[in-house]
Protein backbone atom coordinates (compact mmCIF):
# COMPACT_ATOMS: atom_id res chain seq x y z
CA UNK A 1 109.29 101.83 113.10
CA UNK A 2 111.89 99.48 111.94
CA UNK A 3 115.15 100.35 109.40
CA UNK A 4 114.73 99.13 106.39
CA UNK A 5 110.43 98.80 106.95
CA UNK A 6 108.33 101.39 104.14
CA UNK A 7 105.80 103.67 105.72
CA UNK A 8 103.31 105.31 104.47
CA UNK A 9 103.60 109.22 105.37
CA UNK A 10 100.35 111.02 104.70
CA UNK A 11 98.40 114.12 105.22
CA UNK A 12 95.40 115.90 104.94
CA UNK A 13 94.96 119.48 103.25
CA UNK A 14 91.71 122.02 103.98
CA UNK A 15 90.90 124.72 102.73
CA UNK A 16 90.10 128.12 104.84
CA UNK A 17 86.38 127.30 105.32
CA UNK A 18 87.44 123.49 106.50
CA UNK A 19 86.62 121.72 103.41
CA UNK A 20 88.89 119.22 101.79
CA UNK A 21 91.37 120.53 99.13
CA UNK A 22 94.15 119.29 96.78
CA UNK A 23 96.88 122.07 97.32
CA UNK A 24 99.06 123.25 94.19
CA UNK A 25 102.73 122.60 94.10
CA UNK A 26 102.09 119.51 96.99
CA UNK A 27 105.47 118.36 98.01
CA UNK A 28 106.99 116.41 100.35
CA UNK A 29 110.36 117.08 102.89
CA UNK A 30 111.77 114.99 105.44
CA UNK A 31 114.17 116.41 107.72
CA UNK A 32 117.01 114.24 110.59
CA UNK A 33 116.84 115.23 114.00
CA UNK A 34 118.86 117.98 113.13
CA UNK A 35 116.62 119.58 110.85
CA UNK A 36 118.74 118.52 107.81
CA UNK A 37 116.88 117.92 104.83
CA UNK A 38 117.34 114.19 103.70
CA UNK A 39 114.92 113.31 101.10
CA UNK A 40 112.31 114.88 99.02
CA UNK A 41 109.68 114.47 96.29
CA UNK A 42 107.50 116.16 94.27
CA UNK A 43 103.91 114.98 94.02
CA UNK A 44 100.44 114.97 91.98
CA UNK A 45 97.22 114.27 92.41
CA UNK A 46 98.28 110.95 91.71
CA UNK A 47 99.63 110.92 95.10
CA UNK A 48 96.39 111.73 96.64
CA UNK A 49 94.36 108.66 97.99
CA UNK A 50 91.22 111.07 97.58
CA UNK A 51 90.31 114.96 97.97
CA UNK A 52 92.95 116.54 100.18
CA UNK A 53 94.29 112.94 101.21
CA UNK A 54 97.86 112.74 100.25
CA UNK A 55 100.43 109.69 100.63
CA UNK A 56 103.59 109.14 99.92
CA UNK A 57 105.92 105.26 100.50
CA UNK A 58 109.41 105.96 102.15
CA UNK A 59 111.80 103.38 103.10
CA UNK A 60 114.48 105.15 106.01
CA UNK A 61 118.00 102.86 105.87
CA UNK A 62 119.26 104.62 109.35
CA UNK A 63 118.24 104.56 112.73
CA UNK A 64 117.29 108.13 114.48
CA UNK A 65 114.54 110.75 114.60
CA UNK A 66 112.48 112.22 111.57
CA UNK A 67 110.63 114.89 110.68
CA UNK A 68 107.88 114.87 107.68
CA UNK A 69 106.63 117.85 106.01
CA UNK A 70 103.78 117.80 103.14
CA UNK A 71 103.53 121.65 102.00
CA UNK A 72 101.50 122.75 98.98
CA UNK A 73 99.97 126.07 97.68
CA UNK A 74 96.19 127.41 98.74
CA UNK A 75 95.30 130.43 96.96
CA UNK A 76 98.87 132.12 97.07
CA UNK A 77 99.53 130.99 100.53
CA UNK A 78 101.77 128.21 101.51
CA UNK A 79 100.05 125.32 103.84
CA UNK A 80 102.02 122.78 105.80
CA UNK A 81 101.53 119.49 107.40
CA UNK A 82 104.22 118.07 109.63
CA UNK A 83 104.97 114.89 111.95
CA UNK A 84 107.66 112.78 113.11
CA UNK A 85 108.61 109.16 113.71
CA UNK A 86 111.40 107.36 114.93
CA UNK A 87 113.58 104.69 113.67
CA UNK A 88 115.74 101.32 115.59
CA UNK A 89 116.84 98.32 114.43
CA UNK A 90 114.91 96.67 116.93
């Protein structure tokens, strides 16, 4: 992706039995190459596209690696959902 482009970051949540779910306490963490937190955001159901389908817009202003992480709450237990992209200029 480009600096200075939005992306859409999304996920998808399931429940135990495979079934899609909207998670409690769904947030959202992205993390540099070094594993140093660098944004974050707090979401709703508002944020979900549909059932289990989350989204969220993010606009990076530096070049380098990136780590995503959508985590939310299933029945006590916490449930992640990471991925990475890269950014250039170019």
């Amino acid at each position: 992706m480009q600096r200075g482009d939005t992306v859409k970051l999304t996920a998808v949540f399931r429940d135990w039995g495979g079934e899609l779910v909207n998670p409690d306490n769904v947030g959202l963490k992205i993390y540099n190459a070094r594993q140093v937190e660098v944004y974050s955001a707090s979401l709703s159901d508002m944020d979900a596209e549909s059932l289990g389908n989350y989204f969220h817009f993010y606009t990076p202003e530096n070049d380098g690696f990136y780590i995503y992480e959508f985590s939310g709450t299933l029945d006590g237990n916490t449930v992640l959902r990471r991925k990475d992209f890269e950014v250039k200029f170019v």
